[in-house]
PDB file of N, CA and C in Angstrom:
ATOM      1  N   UNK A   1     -19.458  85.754  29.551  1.00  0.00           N
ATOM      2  CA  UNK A   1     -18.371  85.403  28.697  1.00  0.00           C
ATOM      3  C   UNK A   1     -17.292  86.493  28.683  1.00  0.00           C
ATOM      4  N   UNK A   2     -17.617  87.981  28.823  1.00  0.00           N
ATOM      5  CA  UNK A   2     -16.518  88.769  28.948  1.00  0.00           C
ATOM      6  C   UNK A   2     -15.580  88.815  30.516  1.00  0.00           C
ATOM      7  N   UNK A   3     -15.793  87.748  31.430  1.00  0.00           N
ATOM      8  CA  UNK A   3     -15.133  87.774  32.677  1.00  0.00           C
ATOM      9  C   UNK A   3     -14.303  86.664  32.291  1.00  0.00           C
ATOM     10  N   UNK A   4     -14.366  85.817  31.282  1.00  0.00           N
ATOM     11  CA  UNK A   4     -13.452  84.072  31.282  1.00  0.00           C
ATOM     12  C   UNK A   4     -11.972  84.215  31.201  1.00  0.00           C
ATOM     13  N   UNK A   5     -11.887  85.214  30.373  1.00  0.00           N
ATOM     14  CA  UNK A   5     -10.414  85.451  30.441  1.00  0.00           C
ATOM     15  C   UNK A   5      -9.648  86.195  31.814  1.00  0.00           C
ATOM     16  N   UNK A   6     -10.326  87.017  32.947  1.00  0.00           N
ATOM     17  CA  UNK A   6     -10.136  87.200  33.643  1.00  0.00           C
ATOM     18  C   UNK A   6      -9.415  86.250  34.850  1.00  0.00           C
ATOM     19  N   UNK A   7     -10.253  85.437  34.819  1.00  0.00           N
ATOM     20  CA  UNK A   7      -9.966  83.843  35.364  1.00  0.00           C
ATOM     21  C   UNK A   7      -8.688  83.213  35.859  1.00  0.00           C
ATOM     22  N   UNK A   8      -8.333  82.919  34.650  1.00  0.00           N
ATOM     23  CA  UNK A   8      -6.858  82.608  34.423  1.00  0.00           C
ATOM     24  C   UNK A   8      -5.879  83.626  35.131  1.00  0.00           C
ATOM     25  N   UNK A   9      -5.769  84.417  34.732  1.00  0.00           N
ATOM     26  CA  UNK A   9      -4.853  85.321  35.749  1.00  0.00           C
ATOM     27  C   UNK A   9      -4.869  85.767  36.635  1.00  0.00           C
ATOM     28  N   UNK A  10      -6.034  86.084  37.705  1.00  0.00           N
ATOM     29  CA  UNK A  10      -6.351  86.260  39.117  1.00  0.00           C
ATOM     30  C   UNK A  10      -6.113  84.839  39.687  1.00  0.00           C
ATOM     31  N   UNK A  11      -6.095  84.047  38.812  1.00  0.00           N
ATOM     32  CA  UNK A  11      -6.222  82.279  39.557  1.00  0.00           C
ATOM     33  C   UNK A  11      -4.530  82.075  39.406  1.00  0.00           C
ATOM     34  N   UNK A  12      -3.823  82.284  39.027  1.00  0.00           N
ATOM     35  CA  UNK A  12      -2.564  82.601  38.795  1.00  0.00           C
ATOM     36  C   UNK A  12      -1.701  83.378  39.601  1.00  0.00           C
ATOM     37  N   UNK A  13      -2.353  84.360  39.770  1.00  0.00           N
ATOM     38  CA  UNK A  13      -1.174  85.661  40.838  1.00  0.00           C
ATOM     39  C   UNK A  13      -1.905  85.149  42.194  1.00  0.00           C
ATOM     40  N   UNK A  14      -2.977  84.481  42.530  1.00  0.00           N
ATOM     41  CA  UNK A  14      -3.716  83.831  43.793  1.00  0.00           C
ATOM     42  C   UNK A  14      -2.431  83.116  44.228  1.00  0.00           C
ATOM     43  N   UNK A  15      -2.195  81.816  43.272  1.00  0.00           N
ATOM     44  CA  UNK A  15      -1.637  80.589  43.750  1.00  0.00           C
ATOM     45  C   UNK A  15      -0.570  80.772  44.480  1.00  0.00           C
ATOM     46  N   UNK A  16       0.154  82.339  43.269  1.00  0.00           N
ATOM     47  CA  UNK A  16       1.629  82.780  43.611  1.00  0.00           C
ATOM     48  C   UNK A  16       1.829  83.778  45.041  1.00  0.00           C
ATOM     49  N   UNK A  17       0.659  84.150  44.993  1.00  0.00           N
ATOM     50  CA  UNK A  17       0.691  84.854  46.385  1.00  0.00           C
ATOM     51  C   UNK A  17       0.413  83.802  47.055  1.00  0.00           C
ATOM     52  N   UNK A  18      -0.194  82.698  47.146  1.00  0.00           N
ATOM     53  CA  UNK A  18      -0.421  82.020  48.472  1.00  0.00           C
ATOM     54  C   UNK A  18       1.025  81.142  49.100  1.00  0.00           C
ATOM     55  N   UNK A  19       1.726  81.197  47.907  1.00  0.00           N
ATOM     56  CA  UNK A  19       2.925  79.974  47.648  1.00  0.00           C
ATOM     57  C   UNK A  19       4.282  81.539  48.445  1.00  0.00           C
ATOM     58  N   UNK A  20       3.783  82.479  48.290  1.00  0.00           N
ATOM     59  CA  UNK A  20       5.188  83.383  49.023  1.00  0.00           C
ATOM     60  C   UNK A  20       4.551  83.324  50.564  1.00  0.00           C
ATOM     61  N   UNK A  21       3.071  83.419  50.931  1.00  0.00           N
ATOM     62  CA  UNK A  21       2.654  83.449  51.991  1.00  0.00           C
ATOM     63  C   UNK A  21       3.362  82.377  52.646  1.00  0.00           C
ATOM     64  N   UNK A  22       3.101  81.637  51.857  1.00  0.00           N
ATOM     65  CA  UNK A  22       3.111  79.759  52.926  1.00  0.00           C
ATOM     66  C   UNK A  22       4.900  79.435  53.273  1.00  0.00           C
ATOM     67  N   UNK A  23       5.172  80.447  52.344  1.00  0.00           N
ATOM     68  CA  UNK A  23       7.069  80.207  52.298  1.00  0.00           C
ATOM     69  C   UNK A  23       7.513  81.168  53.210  1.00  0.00           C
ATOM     70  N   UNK A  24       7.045  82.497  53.500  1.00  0.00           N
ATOM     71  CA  UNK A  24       7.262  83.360  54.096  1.00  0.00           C
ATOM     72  C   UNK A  24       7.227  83.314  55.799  1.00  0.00           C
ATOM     73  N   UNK A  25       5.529  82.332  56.134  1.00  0.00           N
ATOM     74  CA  UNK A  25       5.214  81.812  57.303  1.00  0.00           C
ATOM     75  C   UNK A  25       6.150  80.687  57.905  1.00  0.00           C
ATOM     76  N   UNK A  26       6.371  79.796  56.835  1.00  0.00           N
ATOM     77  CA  UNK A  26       7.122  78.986  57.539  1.00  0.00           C
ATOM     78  C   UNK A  26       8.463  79.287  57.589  1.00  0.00           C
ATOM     79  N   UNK A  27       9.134  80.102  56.753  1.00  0.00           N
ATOM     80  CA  UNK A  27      10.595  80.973  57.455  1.00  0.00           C
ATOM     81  C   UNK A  27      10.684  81.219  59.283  1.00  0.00           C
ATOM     82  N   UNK A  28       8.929  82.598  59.091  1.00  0.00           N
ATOM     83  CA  UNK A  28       9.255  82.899  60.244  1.00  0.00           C
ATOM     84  C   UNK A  28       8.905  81.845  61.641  1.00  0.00           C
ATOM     85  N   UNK A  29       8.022  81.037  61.269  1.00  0.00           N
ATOM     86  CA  UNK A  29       8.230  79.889  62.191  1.00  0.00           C
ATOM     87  C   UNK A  29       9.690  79.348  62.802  1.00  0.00           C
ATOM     88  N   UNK A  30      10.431  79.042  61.590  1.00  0.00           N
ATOM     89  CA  UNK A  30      11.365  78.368  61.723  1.00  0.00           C
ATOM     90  C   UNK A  30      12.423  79.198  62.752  1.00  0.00           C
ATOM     91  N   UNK A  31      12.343  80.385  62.296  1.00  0.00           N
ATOM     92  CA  UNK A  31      13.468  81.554  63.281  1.00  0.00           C
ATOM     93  C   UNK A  31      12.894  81.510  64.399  1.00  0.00           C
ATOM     94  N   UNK A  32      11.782  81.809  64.511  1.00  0.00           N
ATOM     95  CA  UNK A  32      11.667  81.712  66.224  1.00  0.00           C
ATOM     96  C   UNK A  32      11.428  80.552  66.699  1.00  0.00           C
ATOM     97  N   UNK A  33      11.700  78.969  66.407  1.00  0.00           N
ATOM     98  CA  UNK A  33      11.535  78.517  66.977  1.00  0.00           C
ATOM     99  C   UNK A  33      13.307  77.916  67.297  1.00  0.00           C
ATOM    100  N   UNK A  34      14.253  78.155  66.255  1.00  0.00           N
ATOM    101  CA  UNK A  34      15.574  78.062  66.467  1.00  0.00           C
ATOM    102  C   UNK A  34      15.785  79.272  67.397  1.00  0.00           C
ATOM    103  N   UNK A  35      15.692  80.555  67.209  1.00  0.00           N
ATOM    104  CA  UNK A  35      15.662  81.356  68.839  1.00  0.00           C
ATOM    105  C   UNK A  35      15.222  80.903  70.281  1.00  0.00           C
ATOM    106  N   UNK A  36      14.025  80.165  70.357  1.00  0.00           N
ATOM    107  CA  UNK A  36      13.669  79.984  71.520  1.00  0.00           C
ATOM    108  C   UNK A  36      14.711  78.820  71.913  1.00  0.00           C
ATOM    109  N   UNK A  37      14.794  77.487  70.908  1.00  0.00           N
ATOM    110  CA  UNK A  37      15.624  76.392  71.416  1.00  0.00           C
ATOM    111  C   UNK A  37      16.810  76.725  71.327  1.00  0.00           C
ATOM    112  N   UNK A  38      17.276  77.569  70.828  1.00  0.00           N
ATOM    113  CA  UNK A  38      19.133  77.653  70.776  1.00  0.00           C
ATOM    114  C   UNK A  38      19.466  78.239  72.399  1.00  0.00           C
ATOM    115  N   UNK A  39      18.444  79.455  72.585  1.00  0.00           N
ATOM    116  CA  UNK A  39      18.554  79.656  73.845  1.00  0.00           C
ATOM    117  C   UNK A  39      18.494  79.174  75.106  1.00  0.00           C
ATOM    118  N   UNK A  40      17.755  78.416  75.185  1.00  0.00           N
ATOM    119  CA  UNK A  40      17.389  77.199  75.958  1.00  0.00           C
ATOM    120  C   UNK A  40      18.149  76.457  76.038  1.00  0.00           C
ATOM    121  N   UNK A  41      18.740  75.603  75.076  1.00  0.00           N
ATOM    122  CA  UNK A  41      19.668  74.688  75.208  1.00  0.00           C
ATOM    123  C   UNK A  41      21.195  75.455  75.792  1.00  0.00           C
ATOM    124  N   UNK A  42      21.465  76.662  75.217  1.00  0.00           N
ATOM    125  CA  UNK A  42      22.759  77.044  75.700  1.00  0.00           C
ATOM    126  C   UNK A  42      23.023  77.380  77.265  1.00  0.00           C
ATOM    127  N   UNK A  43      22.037  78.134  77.801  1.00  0.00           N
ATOM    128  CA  UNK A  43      21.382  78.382  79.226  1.00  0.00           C
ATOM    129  C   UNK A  43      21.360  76.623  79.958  1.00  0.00           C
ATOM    130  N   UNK A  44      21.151  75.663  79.524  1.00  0.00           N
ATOM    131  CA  UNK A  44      21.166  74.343  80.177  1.00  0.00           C
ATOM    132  C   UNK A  44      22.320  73.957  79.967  1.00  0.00           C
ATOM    133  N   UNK A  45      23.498  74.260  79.162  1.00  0.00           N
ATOM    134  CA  UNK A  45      24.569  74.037  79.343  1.00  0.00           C
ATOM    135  C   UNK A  45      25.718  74.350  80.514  1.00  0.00           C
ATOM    136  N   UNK A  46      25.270  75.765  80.089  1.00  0.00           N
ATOM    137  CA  UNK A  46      25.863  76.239  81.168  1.00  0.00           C
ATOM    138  C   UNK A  46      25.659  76.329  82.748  1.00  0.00           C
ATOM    139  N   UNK A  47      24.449  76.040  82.720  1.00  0.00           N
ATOM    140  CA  UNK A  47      23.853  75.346  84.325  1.00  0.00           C
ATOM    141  C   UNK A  47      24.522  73.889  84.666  1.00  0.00           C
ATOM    142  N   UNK A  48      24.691  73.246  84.008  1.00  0.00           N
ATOM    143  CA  UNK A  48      25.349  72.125  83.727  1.00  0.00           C
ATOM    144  C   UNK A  48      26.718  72.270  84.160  1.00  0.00           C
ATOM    145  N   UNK A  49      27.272  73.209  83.944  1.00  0.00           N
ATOM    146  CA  UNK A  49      28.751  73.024  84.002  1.00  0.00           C
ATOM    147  C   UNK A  49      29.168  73.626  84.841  1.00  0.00           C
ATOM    148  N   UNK A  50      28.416  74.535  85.470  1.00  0.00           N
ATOM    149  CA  UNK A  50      28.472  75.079  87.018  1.00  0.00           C
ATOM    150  C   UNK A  50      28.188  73.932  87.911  1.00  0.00           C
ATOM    151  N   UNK A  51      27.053  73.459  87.383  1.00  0.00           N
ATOM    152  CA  UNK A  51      26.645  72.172  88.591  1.00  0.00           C
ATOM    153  C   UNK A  51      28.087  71.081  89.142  1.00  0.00           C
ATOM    154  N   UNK A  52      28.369  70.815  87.830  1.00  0.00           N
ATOM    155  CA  UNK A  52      29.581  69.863  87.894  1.00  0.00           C
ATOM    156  C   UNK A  52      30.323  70.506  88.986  1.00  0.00           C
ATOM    157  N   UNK A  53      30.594  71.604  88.139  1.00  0.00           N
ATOM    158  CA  UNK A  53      31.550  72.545  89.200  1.00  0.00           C
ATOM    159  C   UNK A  53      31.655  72.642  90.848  1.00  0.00           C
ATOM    160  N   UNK A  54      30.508  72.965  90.925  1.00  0.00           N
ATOM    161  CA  UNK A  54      29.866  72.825  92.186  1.00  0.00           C
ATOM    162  C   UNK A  54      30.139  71.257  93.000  1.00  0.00           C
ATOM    163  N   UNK A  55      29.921  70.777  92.364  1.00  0.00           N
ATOM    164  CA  UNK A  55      29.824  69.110  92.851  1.00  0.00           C
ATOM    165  C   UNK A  55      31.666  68.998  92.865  1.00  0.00           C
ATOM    166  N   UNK A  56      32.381  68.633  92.276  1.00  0.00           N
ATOM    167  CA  UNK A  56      33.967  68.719  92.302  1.00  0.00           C
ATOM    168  C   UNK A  56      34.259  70.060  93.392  1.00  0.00           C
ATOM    169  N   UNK A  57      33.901  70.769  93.540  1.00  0.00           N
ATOM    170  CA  UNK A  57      34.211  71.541  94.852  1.00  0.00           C
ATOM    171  C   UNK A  57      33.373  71.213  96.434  1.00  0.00           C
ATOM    172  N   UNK A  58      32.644  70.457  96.280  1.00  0.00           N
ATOM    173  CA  UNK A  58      31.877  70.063  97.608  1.00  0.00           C
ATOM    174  C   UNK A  58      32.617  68.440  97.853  1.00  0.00           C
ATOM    175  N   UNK A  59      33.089  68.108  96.717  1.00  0.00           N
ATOM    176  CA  UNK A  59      33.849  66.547  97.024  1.00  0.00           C
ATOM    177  C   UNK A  59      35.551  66.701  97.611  1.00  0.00           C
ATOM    178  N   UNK A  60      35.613  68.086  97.019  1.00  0.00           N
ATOM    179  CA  UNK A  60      37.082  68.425  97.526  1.00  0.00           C
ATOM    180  C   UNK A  60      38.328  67.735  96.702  1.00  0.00           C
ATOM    181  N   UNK A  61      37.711  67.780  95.420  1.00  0.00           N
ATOM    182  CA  UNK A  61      38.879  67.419  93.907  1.00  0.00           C
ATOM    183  C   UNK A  61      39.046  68.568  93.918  1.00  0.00           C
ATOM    184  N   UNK A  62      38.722  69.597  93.799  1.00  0.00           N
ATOM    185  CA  UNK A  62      39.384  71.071  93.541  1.00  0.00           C
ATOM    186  C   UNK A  62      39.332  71.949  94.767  1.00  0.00           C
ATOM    187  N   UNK A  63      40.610  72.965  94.540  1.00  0.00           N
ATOM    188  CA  UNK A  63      40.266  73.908  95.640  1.00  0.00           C
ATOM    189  C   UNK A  63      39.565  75.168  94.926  1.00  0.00           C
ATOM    190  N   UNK A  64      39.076  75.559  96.523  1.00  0.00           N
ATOM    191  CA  UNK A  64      38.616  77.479  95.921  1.00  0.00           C
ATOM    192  C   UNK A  64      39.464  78.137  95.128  1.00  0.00           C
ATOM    193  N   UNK A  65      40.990  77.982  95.327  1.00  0.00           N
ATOM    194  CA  UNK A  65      41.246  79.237  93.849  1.00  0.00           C
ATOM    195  C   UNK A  65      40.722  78.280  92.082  1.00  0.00           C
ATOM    196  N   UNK A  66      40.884  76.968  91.869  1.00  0.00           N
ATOM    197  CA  UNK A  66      40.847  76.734  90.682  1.00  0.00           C
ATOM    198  C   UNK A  66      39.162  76.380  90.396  1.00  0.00           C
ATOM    199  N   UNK A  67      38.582  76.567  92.024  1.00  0.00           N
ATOM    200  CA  UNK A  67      36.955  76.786  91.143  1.00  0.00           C
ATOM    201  C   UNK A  67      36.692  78.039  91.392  1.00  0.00           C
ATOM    202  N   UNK A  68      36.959  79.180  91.821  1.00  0.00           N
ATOM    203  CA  UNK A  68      36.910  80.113  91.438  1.00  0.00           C
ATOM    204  C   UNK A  68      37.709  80.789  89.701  1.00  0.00           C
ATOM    205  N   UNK A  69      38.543  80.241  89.412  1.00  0.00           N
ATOM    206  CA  UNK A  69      39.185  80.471  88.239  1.00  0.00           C
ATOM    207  C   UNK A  69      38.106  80.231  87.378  1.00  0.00           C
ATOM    208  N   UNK A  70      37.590  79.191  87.378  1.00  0.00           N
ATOM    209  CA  UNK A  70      36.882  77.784  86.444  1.00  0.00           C
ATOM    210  C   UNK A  70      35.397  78.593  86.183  1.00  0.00           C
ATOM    211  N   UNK A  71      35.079  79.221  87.836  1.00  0.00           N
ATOM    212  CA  UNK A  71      33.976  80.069  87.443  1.00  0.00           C
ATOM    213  C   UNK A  71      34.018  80.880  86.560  1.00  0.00           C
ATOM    214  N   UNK A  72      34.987  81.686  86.650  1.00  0.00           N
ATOM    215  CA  UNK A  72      35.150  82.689  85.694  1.00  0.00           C
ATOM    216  C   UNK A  72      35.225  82.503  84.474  1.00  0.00           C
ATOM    217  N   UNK A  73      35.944  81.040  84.160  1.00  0.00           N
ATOM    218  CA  UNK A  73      36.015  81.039  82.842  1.00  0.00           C
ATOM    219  C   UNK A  73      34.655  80.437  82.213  1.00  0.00           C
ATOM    220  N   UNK A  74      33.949  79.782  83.178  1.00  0.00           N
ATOM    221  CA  UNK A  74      32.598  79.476  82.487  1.00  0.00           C
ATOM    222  C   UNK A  74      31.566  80.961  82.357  1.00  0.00           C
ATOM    223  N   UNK A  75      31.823  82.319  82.825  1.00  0.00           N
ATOM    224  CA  UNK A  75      31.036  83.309  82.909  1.00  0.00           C
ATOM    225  C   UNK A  75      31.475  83.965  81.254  1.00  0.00           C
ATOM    226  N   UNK A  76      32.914  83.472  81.230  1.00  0.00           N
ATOM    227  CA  UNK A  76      33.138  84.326  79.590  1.00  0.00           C
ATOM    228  C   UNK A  76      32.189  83.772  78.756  1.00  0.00           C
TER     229      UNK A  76
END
């Protein structure tokens, strides 16, 4: 009987620690998984737009100076 009151408040600062854990984990989930896909997706963009590039210079819509320009401006 002298532990009952104990109870209550270890069962209390438990819940609250488990509730910053579970909030804390899924933060850092969330950041690295927007790091891995933001990167990813931006890197496929830009492969993308070289490709085009590439393709409009092998069809002969553009010449070498304005896909060379075009390169450059896709490298900024």
């Amino acid at each position: 009987m002298m532990g009952w009151h104990w109870d209550g408040g270890w069962t209390l600062f438990g819940m609250l620690h488990m509730l910053v854990w579970w909030i804390f984990a899924i933060l850092v989930i969330a950041f690295l998984a927007k790091l891995v896909f933001s990167n990813r997706n931006s890197e496929s963009q830009e492969d993308r737009a070289l490709s085009i590039l590439r393709e409009r210079y092998a069809r002969g819509e553009i010449d070498k100076e304005e896909f060379d320009a075009r390169k450059r401006d896709l490298a900024k």
